[in-house]
N, C-alpha and C. Protein backbone atom coordinates (compact mmCIF):
# COMPACT_ATOMS: atom_id res chain seq x y z
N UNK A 1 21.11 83.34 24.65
CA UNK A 1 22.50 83.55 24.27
C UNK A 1 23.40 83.24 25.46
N UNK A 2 24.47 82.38 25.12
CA UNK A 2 25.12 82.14 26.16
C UNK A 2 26.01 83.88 26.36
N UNK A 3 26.79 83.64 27.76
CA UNK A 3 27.53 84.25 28.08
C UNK A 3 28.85 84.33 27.55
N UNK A 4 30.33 85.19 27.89
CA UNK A 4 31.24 85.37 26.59
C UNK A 4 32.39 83.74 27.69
N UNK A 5 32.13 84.17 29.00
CA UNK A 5 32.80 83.11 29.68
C UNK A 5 32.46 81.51 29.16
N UNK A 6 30.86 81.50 29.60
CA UNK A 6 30.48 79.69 28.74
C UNK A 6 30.92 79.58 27.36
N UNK A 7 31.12 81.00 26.55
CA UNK A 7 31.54 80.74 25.24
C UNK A 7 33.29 80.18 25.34
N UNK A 8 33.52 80.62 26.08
CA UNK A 8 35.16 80.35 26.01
C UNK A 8 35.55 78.96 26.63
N UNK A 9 34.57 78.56 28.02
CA UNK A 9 34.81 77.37 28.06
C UNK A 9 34.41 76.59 27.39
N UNK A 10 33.76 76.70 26.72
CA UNK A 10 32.67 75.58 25.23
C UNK A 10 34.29 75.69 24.68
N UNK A 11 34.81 76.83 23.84
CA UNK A 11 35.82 76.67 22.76
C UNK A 11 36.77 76.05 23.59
N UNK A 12 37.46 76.22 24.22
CA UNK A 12 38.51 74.98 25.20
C UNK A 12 38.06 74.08 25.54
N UNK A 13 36.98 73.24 25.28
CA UNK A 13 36.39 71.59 25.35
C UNK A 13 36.84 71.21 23.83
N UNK A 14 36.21 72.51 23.07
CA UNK A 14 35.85 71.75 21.77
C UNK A 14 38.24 71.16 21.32
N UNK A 15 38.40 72.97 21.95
CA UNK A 15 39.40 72.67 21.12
C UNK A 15 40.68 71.39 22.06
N UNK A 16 40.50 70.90 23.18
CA UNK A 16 41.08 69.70 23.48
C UNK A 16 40.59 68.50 22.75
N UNK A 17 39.10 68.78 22.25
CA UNK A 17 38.61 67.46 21.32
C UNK A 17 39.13 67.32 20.41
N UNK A 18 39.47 68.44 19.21
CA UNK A 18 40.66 68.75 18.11
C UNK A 18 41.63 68.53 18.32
N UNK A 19 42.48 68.64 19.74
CA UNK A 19 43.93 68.15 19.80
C UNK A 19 43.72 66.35 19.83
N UNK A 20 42.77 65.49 20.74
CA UNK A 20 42.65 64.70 20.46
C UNK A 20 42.28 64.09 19.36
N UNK A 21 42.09 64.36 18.26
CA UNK A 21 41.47 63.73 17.10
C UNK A 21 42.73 64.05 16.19
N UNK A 22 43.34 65.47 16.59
CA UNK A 22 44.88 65.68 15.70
C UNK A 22 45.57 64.10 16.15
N UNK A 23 45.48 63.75 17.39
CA UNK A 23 46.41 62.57 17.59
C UNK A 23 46.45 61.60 17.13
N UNK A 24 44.92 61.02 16.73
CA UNK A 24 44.19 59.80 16.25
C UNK A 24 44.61 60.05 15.02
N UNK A 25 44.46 61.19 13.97
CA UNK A 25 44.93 61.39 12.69
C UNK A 25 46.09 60.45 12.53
N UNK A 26 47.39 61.25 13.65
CA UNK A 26 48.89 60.73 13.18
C UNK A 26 48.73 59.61 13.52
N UNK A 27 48.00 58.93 14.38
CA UNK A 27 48.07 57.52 14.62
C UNK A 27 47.68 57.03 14.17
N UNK A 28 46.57 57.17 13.43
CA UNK A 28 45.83 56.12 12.75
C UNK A 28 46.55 56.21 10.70
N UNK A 29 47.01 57.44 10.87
CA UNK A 29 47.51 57.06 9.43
C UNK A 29 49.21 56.44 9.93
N UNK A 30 49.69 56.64 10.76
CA UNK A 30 51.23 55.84 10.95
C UNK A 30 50.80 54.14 11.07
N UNK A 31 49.45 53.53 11.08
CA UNK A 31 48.82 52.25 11.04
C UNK A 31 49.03 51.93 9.62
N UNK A 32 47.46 52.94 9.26
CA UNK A 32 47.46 52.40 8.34
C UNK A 32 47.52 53.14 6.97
N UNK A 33 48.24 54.27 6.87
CA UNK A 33 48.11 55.12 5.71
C UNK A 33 48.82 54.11 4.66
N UNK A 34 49.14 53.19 4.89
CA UNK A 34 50.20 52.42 3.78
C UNK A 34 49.06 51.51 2.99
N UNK A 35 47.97 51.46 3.60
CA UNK A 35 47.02 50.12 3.37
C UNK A 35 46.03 50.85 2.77
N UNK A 36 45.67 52.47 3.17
CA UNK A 36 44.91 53.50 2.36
C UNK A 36 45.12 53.21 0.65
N UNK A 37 44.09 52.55 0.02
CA UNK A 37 44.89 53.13 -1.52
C UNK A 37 43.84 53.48 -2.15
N UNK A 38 44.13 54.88 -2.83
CA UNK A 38 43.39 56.00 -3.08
C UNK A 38 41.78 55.30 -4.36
N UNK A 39 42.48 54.85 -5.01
CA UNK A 39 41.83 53.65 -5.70
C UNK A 39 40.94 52.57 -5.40
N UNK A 40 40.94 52.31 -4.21
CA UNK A 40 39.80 51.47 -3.08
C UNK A 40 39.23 52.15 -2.43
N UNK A 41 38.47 53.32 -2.50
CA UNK A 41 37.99 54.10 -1.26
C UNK A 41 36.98 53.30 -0.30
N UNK A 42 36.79 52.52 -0.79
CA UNK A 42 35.26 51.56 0.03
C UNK A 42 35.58 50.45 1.01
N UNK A 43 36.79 50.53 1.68
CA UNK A 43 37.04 49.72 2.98
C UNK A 43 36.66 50.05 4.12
N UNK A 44 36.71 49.16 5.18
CA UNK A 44 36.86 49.70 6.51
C UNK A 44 37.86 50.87 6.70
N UNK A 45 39.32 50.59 6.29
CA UNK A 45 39.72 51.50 6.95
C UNK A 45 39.49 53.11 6.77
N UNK A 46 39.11 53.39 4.63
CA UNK A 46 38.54 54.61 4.50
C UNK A 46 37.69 55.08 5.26
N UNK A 47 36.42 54.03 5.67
CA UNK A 47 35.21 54.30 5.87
C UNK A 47 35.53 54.70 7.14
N UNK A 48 36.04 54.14 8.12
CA UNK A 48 36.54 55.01 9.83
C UNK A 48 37.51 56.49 9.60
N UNK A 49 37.70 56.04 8.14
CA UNK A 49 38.66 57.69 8.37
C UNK A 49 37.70 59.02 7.83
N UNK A 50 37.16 58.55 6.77
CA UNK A 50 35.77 59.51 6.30
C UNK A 50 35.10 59.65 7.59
N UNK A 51 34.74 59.28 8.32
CA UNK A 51 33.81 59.21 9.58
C UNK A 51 34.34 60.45 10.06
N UNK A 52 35.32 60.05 10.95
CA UNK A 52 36.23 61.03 12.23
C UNK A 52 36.86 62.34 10.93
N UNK A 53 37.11 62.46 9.96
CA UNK A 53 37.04 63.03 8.71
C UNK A 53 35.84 64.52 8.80
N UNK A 54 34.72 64.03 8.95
CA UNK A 54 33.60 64.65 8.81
C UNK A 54 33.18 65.27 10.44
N UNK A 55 33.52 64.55 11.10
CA UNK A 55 33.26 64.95 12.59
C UNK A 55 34.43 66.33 13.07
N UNK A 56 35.74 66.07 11.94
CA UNK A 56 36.93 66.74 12.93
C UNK A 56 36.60 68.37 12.00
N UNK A 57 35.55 68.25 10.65
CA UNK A 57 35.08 69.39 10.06
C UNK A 57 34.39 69.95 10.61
N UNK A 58 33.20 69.03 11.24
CA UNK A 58 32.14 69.74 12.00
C UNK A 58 32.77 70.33 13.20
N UNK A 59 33.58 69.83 13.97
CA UNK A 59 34.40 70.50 15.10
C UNK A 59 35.29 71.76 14.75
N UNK A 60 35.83 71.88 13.66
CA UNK A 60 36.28 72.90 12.88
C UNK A 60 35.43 73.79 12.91
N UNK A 61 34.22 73.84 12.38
CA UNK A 61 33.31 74.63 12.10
C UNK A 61 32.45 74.78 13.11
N UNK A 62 32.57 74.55 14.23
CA UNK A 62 32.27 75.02 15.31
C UNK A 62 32.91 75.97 16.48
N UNK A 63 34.14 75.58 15.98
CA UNK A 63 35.38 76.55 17.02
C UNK A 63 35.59 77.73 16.47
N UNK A 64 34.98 77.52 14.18
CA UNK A 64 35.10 78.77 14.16
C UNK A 64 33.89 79.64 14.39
N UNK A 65 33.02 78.89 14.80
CA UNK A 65 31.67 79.89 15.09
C UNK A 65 32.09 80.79 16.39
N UNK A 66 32.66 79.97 17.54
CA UNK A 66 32.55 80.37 18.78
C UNK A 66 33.64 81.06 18.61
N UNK A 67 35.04 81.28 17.57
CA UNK A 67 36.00 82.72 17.62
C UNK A 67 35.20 83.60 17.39
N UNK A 68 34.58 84.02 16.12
CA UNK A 68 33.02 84.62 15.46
C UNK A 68 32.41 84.98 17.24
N UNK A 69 31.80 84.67 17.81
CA UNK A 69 30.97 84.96 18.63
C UNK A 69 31.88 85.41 19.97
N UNK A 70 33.23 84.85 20.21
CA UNK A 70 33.85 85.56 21.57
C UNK A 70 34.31 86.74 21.34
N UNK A 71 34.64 86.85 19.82
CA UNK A 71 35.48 88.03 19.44
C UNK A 71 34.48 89.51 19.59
N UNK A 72 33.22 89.11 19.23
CA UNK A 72 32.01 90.03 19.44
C UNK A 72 32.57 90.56 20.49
């Protein structure tokens, strides 16, 4: 078991990775959210957004493990 300190610096890595990926969001849909059409899901550009999509959940669901575990 880690310690409550490595737990806290783990959650302030993870959660600068979340602010960076919040950024990529607005940027990447101010590209290309116009070219998104809900009706084509099977392009490149869905397919990079499903990607970072699924990664920014798993990062979600990791920051909320480590509130869960600092709050202990």
């Amino acid at each position: 078991m880690k310690t409550k300190n490595e737990l806290v610096k783990e959650h302030q890595e993870l959660t600068i990775k979340k602010m960076k990926m919040d950024r990529f969001f607005t940027l990447y849909l101010d590209k290309f959210g116009s070219k998104m059409d809900a009706d084509k899901p099977n392009t490149k550009i869905w397919s990079l957004y499903k990607s970072k999509l699924k990664e920014y959940d798993d990062l979600n669901r990791s920051i909320k493990y480590l509130d869960y575990w600092i709050s202990k």
